[in-house]
N, C-alpha and C. Protein backbone atom coordinates (compact mmCIF):
# COMPACT_ATOMS: atom_id res chain seq x y z
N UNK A 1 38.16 17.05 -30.64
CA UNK A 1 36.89 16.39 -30.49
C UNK A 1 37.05 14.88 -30.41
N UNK A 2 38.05 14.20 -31.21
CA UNK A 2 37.80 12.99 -31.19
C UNK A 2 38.57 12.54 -29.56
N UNK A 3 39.29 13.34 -28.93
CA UNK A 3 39.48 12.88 -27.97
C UNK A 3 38.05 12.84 -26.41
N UNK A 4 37.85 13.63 -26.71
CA UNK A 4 36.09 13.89 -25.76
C UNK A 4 35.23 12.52 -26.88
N UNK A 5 35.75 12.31 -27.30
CA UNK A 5 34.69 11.36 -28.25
C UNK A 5 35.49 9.91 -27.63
N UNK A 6 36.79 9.82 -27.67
CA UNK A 6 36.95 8.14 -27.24
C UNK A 6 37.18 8.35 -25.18
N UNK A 7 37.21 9.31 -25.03
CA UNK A 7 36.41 9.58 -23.30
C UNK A 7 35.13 9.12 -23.30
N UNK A 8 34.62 9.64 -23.69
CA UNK A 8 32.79 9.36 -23.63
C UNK A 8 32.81 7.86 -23.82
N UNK A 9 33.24 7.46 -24.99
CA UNK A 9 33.31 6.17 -25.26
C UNK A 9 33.90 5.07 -24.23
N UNK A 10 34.93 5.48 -23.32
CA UNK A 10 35.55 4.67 -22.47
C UNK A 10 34.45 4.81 -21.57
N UNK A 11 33.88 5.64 -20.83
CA UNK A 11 33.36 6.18 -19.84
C UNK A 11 31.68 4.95 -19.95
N UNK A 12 31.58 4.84 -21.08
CA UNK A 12 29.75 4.29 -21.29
C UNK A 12 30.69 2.84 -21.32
N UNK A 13 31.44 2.39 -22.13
CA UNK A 13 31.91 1.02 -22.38
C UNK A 13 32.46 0.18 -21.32
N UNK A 14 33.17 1.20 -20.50
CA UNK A 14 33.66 0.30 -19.29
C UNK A 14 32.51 0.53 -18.18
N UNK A 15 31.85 1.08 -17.68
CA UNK A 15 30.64 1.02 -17.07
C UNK A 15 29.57 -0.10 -17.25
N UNK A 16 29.60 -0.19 -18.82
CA UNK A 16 28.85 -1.07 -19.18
C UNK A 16 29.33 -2.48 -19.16
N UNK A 17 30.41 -2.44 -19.04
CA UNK A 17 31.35 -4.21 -19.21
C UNK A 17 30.94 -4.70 -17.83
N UNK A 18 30.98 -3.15 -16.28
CA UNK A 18 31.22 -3.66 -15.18
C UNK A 18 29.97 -4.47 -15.05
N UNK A 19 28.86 -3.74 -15.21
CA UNK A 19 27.26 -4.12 -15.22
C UNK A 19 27.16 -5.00 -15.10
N UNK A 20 27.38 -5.38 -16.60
CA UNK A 20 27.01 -6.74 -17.20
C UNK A 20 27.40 -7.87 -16.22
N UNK A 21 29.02 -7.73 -16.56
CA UNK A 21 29.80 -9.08 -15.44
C UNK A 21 29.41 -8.86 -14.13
N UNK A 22 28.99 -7.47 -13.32
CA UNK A 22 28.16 -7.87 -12.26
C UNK A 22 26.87 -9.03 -12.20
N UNK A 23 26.33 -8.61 -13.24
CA UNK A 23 24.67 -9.02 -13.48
C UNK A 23 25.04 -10.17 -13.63
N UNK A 24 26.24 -10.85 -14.85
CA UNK A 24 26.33 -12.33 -15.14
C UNK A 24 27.05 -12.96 -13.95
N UNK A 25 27.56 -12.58 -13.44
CA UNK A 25 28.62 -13.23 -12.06
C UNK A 25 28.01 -13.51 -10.66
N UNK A 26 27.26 -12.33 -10.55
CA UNK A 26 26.84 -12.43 -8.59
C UNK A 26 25.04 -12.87 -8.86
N UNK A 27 25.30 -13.35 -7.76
CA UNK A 27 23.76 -13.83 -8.00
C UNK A 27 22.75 -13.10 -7.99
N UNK A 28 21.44 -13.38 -8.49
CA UNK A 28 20.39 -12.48 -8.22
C UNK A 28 20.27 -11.68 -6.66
N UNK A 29 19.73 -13.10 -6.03
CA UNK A 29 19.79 -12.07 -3.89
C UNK A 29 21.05 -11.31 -3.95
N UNK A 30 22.29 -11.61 -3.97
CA UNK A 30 22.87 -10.77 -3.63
C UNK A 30 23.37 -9.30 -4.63
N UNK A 31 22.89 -9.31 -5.78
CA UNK A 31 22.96 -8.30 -6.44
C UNK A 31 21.94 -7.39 -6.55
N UNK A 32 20.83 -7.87 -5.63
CA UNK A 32 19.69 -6.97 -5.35
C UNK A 32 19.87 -5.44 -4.72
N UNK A 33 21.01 -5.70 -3.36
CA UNK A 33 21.79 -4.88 -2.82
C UNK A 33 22.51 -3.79 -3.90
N UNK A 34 22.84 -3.86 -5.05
CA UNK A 34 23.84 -3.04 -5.59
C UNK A 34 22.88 -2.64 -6.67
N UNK A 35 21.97 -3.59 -7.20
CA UNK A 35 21.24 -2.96 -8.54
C UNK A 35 19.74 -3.70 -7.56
N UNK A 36 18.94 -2.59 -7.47
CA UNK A 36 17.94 -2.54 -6.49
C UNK A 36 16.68 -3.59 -7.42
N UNK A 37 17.14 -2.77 -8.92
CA UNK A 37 15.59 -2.93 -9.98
C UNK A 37 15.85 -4.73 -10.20
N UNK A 38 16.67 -5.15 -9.78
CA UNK A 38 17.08 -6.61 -10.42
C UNK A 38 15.73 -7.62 -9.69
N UNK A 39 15.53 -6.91 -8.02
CA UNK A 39 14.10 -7.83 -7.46
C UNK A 39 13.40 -8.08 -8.67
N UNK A 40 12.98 -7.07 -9.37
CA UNK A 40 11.77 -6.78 -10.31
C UNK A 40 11.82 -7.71 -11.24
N UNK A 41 12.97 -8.88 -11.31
CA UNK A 41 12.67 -9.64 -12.61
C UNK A 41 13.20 -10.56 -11.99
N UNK A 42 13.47 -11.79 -13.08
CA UNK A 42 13.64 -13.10 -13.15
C UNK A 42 15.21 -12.84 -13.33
N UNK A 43 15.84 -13.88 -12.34
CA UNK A 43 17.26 -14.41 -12.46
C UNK A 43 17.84 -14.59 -13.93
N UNK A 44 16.81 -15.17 -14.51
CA UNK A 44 16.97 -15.45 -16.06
C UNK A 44 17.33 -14.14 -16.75
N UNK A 45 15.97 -13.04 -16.48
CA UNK A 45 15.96 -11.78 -17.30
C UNK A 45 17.46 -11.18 -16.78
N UNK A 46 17.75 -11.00 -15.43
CA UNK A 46 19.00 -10.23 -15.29
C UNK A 46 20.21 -10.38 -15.61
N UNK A 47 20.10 -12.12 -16.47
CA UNK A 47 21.29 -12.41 -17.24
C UNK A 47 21.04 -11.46 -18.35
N UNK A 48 20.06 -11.81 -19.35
CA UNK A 48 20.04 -11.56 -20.31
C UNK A 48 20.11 -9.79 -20.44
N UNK A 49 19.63 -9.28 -19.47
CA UNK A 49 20.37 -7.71 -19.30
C UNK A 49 21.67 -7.43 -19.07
N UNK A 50 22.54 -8.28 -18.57
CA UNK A 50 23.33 -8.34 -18.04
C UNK A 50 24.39 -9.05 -19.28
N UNK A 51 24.03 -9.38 -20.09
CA UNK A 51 24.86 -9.87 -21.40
C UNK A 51 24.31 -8.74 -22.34
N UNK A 52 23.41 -8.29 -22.48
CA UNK A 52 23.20 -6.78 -23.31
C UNK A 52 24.03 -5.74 -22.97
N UNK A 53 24.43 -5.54 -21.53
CA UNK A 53 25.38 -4.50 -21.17
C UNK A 53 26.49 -4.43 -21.83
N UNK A 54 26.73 -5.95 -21.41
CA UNK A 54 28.26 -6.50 -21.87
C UNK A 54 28.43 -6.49 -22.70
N UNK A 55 27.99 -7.26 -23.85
CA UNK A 55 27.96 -6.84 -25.47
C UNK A 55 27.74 -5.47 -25.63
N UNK A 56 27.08 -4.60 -25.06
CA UNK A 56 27.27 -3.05 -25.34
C UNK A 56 28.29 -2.45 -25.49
N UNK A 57 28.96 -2.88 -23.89
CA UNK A 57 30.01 -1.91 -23.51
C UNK A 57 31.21 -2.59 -24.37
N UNK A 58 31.64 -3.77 -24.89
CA UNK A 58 32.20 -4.18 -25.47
C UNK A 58 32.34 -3.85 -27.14
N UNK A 59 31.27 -3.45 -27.25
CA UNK A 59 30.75 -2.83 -29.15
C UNK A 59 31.00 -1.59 -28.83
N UNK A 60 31.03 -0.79 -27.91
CA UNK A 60 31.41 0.56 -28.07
C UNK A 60 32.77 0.89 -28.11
N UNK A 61 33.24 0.30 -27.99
CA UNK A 61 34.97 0.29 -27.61
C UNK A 61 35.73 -0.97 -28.44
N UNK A 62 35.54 -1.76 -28.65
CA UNK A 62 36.45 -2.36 -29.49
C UNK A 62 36.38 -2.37 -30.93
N UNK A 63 35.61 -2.27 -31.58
CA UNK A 63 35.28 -2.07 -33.36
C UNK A 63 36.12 -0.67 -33.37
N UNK A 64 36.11 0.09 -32.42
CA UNK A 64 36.63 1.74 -33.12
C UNK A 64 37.77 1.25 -32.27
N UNK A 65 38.41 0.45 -31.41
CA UNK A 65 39.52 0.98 -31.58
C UNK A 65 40.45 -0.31 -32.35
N UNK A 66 40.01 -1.18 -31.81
CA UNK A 66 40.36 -2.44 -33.63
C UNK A 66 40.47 -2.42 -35.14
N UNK A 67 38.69 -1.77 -35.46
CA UNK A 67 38.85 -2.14 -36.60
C UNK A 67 37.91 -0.64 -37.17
N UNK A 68 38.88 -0.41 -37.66
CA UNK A 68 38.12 1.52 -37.84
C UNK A 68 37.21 1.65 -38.56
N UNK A 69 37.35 0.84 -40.08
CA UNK A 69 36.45 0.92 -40.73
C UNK A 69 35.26 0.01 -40.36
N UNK A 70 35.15 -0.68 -39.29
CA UNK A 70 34.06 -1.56 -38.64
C UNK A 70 32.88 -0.30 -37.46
N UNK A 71 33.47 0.54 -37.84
CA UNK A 71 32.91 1.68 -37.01
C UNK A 71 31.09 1.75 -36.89
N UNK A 72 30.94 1.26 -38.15
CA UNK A 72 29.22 0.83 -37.35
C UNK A 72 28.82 0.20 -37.15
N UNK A 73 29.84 -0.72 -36.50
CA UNK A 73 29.62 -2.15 -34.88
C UNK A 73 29.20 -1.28 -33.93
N UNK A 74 29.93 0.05 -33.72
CA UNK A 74 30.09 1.05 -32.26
C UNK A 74 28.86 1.84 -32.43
N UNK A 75 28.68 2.29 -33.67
CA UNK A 75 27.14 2.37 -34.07
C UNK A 75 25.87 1.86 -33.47
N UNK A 76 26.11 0.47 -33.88
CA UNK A 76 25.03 -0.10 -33.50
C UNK A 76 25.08 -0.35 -31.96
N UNK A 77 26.00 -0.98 -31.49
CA UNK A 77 26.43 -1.03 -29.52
C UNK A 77 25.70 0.12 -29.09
N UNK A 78 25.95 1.41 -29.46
CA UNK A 78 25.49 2.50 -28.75
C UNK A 78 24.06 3.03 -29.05
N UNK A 79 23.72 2.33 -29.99
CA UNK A 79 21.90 2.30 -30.37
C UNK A 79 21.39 1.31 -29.17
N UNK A 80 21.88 0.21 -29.43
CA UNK A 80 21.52 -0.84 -28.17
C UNK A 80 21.87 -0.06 -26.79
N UNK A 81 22.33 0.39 -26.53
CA UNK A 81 22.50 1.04 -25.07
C UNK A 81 21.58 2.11 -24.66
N UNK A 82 21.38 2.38 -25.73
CA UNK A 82 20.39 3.91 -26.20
C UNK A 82 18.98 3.06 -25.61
N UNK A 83 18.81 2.28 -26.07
CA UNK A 83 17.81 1.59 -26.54
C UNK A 83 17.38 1.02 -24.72
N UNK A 84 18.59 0.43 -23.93
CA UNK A 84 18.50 -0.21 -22.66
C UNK A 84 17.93 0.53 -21.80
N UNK A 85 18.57 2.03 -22.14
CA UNK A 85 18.69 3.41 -21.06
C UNK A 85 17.30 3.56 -21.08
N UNK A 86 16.94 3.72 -22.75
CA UNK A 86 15.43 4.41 -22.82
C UNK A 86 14.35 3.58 -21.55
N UNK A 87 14.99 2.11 -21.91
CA UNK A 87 13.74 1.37 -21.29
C UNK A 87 13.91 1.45 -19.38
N UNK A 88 15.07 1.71 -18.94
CA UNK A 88 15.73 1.49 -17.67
C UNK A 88 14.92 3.41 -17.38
N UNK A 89 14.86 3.70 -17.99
CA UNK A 89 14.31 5.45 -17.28
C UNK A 89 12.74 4.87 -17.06
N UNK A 90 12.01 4.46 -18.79
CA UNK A 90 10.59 4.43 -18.52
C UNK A 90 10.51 3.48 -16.79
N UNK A 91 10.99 2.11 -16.79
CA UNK A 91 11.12 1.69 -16.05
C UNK A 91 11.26 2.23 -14.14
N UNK A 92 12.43 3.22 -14.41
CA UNK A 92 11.93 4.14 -12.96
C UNK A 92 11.05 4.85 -12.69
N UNK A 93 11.11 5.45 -13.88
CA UNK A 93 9.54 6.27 -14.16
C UNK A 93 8.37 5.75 -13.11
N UNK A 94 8.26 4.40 -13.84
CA UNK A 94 7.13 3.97 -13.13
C UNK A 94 6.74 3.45 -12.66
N UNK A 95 8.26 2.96 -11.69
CA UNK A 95 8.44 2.88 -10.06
C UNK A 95 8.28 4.33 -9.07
N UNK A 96 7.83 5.13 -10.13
CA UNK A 96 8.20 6.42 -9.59
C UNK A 96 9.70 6.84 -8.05
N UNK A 97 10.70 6.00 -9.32
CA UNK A 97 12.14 6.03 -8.52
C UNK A 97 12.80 7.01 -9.30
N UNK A 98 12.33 8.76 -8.73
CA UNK A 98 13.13 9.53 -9.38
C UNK A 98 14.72 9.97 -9.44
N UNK A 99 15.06 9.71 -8.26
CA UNK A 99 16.62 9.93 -8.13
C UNK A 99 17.20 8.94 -9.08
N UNK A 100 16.55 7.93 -9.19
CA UNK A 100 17.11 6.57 -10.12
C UNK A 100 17.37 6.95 -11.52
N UNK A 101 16.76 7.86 -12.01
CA UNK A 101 16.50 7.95 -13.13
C UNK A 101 18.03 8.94 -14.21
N UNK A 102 18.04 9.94 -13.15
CA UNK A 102 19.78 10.54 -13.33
C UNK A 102 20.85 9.59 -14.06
N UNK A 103 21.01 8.63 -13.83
CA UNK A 103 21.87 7.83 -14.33
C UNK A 103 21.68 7.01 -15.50
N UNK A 104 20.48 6.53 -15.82
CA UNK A 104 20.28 6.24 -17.03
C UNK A 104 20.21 7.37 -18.23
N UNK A 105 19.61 8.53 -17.69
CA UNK A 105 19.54 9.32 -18.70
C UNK A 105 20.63 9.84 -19.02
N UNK A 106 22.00 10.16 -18.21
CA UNK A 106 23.22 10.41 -18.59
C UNK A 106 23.69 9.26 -19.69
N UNK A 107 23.41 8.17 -19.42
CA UNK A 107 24.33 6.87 -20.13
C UNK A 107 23.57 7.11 -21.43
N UNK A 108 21.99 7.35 -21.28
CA UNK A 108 21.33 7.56 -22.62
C UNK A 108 21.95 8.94 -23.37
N UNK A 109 22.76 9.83 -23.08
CA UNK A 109 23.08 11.22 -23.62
C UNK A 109 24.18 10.91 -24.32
N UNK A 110 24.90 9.84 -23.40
CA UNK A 110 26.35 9.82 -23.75
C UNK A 110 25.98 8.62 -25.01
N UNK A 111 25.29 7.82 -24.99
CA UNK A 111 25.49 7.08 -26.27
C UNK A 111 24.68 7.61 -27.75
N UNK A 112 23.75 8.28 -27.33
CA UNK A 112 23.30 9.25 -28.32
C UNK A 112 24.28 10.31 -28.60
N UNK A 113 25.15 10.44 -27.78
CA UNK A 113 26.28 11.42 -28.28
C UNK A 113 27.54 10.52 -29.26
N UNK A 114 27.61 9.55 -28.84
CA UNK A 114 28.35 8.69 -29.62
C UNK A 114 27.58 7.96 -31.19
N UNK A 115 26.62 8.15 -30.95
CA UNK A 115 25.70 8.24 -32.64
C UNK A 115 25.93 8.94 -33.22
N UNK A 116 25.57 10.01 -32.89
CA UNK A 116 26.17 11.46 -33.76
C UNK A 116 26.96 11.23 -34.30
N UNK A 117 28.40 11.17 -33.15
CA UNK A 117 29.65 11.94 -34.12
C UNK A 117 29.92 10.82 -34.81
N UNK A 118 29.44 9.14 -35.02
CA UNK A 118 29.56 8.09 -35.66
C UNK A 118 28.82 8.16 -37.05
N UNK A 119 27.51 8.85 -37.13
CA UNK A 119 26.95 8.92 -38.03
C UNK A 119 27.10 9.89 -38.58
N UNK A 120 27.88 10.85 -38.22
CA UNK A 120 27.97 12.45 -38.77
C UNK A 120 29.40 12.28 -39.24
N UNK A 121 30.10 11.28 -39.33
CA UNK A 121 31.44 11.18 -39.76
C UNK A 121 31.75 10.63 -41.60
């Protein structure tokens, strides 16, 4: 199990690192093309999503594999991601962008799956 457990964990953390440094690196116009929902806000806001990723994907993966007993840093990272996903689904929702929505709710499964076995340990 703990190996399906630091998979999952790589899988949400490095996804989430790419995000972010997409979101903080390329500009708004041209990252419209790759992350569609980014029109929908302010240059400003898509940093600050875009440094939530990053600090996500970064808290899910380095406290557990650094510092073990720091294990509810990865805790909390994956509440915050939990937390991004929830809002990134309502959000397609009601763009009524259903194909969109597949992908957040996976990232939301997988970090609620990483609560569990963090809090159940």
């Amino acid at each position: 199990m703990n190996t399906i457990i630091w998979i999952i964990q790589g899988i949400l953390g490095l996804s989430f690192i790419i995000a972010g440094l997409m979101a903080l690196l390329i500009s708004k116009e041209k990252l419209v093309g790759k992350m569609p929902w980014a029109k929908d806000f302010s240059a400003a806001n898509v940093k600050l999503i875009g440094i939530a990723k990053l600090l996500g994907g970064i808290g899910v993966i380095v406290p557990s594999l650094l510092f073990n007993r720091w294990s509810h840093l990865t805790t909390a990272a994956a509440i915050g991601l939990a937390v991004l996903m929830l809002c990134a689904v309502i959000y397609h929702i009601s763009k009524k962008e259903n194909k969109e929505v597949i992908t957040p709710v996976a990232y939301f499964l997988m970090a609620i799956f990483i609560i569990y076995q963090f809090v159940s340990q």
